[in-house]
C-alpha atoms as a PDB file:
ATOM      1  CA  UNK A   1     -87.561 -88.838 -80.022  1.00  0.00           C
ATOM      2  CA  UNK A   2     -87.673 -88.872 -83.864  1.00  0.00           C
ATOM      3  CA  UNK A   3     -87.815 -85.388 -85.162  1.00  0.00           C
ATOM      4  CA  UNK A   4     -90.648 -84.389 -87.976  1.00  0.00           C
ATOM      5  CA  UNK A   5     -90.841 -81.038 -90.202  1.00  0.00           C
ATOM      6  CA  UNK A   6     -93.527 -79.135 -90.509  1.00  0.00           C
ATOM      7  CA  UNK A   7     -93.826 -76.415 -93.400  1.00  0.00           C
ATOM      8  CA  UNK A   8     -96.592 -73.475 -93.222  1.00  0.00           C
ATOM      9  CA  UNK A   9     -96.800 -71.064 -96.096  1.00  0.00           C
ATOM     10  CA  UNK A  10     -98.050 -67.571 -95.093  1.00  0.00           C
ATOM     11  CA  UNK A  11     -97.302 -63.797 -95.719  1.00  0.00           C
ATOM     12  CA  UNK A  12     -93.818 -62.815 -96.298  1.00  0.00           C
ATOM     13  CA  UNK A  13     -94.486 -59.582 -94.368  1.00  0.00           C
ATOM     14  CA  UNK A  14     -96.206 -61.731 -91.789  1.00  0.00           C
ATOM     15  CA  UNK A  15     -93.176 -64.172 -91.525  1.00  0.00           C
ATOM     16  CA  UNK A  16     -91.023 -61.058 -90.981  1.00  0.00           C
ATOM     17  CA  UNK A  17     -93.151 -59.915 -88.041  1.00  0.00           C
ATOM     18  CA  UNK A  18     -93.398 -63.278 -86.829  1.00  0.00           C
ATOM     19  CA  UNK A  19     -89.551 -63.588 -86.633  1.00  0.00           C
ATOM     20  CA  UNK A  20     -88.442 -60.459 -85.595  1.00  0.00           C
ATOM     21  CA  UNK A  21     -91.304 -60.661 -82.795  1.00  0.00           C
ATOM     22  CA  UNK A  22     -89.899 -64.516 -82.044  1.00  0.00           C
ATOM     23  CA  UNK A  23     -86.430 -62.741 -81.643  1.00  0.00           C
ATOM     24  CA  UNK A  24     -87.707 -60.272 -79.062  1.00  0.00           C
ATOM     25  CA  UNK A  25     -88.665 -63.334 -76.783  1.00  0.00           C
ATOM     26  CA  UNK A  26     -85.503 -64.943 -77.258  1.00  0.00           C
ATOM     27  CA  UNK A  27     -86.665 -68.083 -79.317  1.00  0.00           C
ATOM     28  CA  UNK A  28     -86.770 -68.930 -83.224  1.00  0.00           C
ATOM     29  CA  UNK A  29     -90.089 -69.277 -85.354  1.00  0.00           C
ATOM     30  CA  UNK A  30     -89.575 -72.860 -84.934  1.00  0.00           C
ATOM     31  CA  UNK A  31     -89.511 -72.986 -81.226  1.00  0.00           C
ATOM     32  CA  UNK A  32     -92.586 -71.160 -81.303  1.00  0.00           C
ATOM     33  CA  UNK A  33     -94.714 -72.625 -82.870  1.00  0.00           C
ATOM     34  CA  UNK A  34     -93.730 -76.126 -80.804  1.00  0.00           C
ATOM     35  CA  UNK A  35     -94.531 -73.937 -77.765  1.00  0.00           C
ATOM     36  CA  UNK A  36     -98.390 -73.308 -79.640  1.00  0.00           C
ATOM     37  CA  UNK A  37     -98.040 -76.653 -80.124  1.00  0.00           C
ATOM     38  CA  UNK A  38     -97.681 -78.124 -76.870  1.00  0.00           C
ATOM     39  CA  UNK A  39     -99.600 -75.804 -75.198  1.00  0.00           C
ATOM     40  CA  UNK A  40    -102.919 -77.055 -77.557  1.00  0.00           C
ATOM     41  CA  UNK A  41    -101.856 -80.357 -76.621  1.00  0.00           C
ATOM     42  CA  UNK A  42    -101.609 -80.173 -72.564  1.00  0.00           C
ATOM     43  CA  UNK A  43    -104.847 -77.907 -72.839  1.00  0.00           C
ATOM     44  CA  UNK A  44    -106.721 -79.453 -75.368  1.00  0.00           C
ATOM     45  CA  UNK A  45    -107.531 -75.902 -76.691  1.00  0.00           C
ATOM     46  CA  UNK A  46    -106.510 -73.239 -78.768  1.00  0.00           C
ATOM     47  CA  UNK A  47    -104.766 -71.286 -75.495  1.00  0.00           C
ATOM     48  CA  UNK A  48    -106.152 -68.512 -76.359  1.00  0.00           C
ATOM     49  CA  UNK A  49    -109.256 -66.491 -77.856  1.00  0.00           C
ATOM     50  CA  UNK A  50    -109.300 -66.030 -81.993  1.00  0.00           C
ATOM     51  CA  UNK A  51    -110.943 -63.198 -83.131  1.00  0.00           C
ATOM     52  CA  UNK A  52    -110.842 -60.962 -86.473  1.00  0.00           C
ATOM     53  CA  UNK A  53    -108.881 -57.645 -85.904  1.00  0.00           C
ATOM     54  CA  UNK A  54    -108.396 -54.904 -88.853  1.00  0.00           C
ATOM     55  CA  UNK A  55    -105.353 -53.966 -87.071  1.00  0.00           C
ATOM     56  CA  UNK A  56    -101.997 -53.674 -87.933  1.00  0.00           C
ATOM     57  CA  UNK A  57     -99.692 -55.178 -85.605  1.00  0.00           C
ATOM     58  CA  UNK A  58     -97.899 -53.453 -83.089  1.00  0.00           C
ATOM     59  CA  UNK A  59     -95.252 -53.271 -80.580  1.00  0.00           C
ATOM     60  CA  UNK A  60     -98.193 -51.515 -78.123  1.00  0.00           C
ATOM     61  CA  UNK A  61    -100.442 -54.158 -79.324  1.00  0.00           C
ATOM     62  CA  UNK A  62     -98.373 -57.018 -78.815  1.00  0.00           C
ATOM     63  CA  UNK A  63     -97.452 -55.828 -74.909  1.00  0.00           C
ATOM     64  CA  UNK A  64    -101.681 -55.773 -74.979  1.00  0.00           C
ATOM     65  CA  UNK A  65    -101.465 -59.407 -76.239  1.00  0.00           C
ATOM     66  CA  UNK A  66     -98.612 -60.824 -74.229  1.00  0.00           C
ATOM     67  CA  UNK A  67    -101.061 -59.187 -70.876  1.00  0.00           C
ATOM     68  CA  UNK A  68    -103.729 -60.712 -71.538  1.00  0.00           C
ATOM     69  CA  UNK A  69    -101.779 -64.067 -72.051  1.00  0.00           C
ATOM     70  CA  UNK A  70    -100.582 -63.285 -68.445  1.00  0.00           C
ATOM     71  CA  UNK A  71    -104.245 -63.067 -66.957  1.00  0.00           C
ATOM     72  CA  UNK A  72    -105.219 -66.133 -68.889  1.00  0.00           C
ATOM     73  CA  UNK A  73    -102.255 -67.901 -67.288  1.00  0.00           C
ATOM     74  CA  UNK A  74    -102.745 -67.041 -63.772  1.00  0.00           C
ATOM     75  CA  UNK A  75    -106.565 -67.814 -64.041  1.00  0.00           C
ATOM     76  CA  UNK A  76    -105.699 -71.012 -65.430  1.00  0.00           C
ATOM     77  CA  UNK A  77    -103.393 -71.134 -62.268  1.00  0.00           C
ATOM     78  CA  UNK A  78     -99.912 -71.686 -64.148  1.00  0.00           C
ATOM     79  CA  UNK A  79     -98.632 -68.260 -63.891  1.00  0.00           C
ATOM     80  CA  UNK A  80     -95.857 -69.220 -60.870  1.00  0.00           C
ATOM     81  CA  UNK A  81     -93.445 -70.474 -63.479  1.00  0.00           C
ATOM     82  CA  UNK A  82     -89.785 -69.461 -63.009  1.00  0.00           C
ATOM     83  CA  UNK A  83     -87.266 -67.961 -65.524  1.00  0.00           C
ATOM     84  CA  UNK A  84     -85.470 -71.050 -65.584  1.00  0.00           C
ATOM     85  CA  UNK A  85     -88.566 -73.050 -65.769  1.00  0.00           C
ATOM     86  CA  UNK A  86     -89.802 -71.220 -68.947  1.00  0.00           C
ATOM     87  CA  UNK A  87     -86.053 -71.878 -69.926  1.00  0.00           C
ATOM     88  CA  UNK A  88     -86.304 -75.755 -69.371  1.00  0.00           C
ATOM     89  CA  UNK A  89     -90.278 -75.397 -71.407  1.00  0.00           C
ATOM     90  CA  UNK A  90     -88.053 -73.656 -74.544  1.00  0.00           C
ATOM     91  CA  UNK A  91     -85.527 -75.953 -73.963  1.00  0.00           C
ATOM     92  CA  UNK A  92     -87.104 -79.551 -74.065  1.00  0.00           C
ATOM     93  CA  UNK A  93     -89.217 -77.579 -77.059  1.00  0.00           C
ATOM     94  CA  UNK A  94     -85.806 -77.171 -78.888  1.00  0.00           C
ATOM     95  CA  UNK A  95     -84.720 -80.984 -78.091  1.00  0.00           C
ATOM     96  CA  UNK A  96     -88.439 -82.229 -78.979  1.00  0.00           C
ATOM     97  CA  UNK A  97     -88.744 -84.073 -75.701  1.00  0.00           C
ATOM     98  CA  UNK A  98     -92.054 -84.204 -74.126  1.00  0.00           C
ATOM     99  CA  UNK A  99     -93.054 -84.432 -70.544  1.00  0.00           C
END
């Protein structure tokens, strides 16, 4: 599959967070955002609520975040995946093959 770039500006401090936080779950910025990506694509949606916070961005608040990603999942039913099927997701994201 032909490959395209994508380039987003944003906050140097918030590119920072973004990475190191990227690094903590084992994937690049890159991969990421093709995760976001695909997951707005199979759902049609923005996977998850937006809403205006004031803030700052934490390790505590982040665990909050990635929990109530897990209770969206498994009421959207597609909380049984494996390690190595998250693997294969991150994978094929990597590659830029789609299902």
């Amino acid at each position: 599959m032909a490959q395209a770039t994508f380039s987003v500006r944003m906050d140097e401090t918030l590119k920072k967070q973004f990475d190191g936080l990227c690094q903590e779950f084992g994937m690049n910025a890159s991969v990421a955002i093709n995760v976001f990506a695909r997951a707005v694509v199979r759902e049609r949606r923005i996977p998850f609520e937006i809403t205006s916070s004031d803030t700052e961005i934490t390790r505590d608040g982040a665990l909050q975040a990635f929990k109530a990603l897990r209770a969206q999942a498994s009421a959207n039913g597609v909380s049984g995946m494996t390690l190595d099927e998250i693997n294969d997701e991150i994978n094929r994201s990597r590659e830029g093959v789609d299902e």
